[in-house]
Protein backbone atom coordinates (compact mmCIF):
# COMPACT_ATOMS: atom_id res chain seq x y z
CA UNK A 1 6.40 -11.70 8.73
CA UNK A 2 2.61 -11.34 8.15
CA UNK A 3 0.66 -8.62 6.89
CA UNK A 4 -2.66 -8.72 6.39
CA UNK A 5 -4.71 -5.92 4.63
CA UNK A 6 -8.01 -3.93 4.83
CA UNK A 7 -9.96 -0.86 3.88
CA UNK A 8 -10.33 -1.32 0.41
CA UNK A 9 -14.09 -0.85 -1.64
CA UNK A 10 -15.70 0.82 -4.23
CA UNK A 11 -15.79 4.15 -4.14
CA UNK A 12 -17.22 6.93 -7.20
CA UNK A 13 -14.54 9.02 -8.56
CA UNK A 14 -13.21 11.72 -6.61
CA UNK A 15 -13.75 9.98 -3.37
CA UNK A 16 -11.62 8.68 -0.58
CA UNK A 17 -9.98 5.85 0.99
CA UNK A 18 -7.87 4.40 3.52
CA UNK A 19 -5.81 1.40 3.35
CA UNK A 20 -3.93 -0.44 6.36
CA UNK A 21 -1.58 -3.16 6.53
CA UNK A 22 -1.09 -4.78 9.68
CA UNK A 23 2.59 -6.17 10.29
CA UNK A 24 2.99 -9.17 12.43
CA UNK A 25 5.80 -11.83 13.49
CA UNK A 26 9.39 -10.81 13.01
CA UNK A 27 8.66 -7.29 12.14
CA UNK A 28 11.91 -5.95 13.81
CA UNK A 29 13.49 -7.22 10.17
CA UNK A 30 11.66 -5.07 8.20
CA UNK A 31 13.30 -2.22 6.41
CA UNK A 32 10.62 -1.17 4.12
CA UNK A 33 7.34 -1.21 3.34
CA UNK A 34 5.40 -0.21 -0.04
CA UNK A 35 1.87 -0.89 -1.61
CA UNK A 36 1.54 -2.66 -4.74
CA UNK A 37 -1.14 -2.40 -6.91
CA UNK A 38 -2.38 -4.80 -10.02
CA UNK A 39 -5.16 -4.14 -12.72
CA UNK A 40 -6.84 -6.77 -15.02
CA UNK A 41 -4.33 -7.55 -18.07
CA UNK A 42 -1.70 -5.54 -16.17
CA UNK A 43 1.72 -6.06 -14.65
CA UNK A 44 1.88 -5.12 -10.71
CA UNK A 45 3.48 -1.72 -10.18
CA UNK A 46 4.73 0.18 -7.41
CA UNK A 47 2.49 2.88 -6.01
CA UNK A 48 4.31 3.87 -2.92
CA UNK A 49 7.09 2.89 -0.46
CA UNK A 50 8.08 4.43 3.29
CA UNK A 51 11.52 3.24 5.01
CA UNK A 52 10.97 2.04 8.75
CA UNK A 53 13.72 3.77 10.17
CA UNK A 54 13.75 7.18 8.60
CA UNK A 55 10.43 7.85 7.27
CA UNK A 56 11.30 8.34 3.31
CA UNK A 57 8.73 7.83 1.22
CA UNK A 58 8.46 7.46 -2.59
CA UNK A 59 5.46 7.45 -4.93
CA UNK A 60 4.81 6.55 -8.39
CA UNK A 61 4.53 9.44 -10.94
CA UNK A 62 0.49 8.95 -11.48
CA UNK A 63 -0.38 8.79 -7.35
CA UNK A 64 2.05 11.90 -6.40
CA UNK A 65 -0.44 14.62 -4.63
CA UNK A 66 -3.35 12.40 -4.40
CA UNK A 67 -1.84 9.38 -1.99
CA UNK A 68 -0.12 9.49 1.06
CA UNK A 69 1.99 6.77 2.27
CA UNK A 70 2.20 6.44 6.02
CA UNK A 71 3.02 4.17 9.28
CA UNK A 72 3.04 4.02 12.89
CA UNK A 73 6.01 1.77 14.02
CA UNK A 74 4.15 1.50 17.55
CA UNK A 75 1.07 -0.13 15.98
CA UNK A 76 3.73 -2.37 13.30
CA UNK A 77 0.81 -0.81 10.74
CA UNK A 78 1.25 1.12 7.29
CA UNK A 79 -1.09 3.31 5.81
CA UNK A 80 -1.94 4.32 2.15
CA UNK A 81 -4.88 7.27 2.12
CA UNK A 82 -5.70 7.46 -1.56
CA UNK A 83 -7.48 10.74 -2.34
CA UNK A 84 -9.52 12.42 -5.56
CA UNK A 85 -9.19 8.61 -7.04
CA UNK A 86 -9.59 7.69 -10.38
CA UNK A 87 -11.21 4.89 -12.55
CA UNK A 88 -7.65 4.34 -13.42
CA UNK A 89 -7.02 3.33 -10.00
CA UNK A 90 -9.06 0.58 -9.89
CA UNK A 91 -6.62 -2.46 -8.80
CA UNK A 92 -5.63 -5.13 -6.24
CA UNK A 93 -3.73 -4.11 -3.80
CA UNK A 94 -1.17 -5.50 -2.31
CA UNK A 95 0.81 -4.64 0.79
CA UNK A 96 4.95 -5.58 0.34
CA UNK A 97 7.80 -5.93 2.92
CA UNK A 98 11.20 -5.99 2.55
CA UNK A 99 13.61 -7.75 5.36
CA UNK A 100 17.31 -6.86 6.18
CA UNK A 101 17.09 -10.81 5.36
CA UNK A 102 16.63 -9.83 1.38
CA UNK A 103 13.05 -11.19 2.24
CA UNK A 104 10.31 -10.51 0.44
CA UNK A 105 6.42 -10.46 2.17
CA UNK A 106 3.23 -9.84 0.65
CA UNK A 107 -0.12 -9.26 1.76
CA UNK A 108 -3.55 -11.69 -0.21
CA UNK A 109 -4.21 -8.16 -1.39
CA UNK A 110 -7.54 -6.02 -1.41
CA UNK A 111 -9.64 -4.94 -3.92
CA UNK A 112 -10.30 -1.31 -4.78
CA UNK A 113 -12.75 -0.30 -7.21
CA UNK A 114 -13.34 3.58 -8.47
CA UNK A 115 -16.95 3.81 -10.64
CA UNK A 116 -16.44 7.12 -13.02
């Protein structure tokens, strides 16, 4: 499995954006999908995860009500819109998938920077 990201930027706080992750090669395997994110000095957390089959989705604590978490199984794409962002959310992020295999994928990761 591949995945490749985009859509990160900088943005000023309070502003918008979308990221995607495209999903390529054996993507029938995959039975999740989450985005990662990792700030200077910091250890990479979770931000938010959707299952393939049935949709569930899970967010960290600080992201609830300001992300959405979203894919479109046609397309093999996931989508993170990340709204009302923060200076705290400045980060690399990284797009994850996990494989009925116990296989673990990860996106080179894009940047996303939020000026105050």
């Amino acid at each position: 499995v591949q995945l490749v990201e985009s859509g990160g930027g900088l943005v000023q706080a309070g502003g918008s954006l979308r990221l995607s992750c495209a999903a390529s090669g054996s993507t029938f395997s995959i039975n999740s999908m989450g985005w990662y994110r990792q700030a200077p000095g910091k250890q990479r957390e979770l931000v938010a995860a959707i299952t393939s089959t049935t949709g569930y989705t899970t967010y960290a604590d600080s992201v609830k009500g300001r992300f959405t978490i979203s894919r479109d199984n046609a397309k093999n794409t996931m989508y993170l819109q990340m709204n009302s962002l923060k200076p705290e959310d400045t980060a690399v992020y990284y797009c994850n998938a996990w494989s009925m295999f116990d296989q673990d994928y990860w996106g080179q990761g894009t940047q996303v920077t939020v000026s105050s």
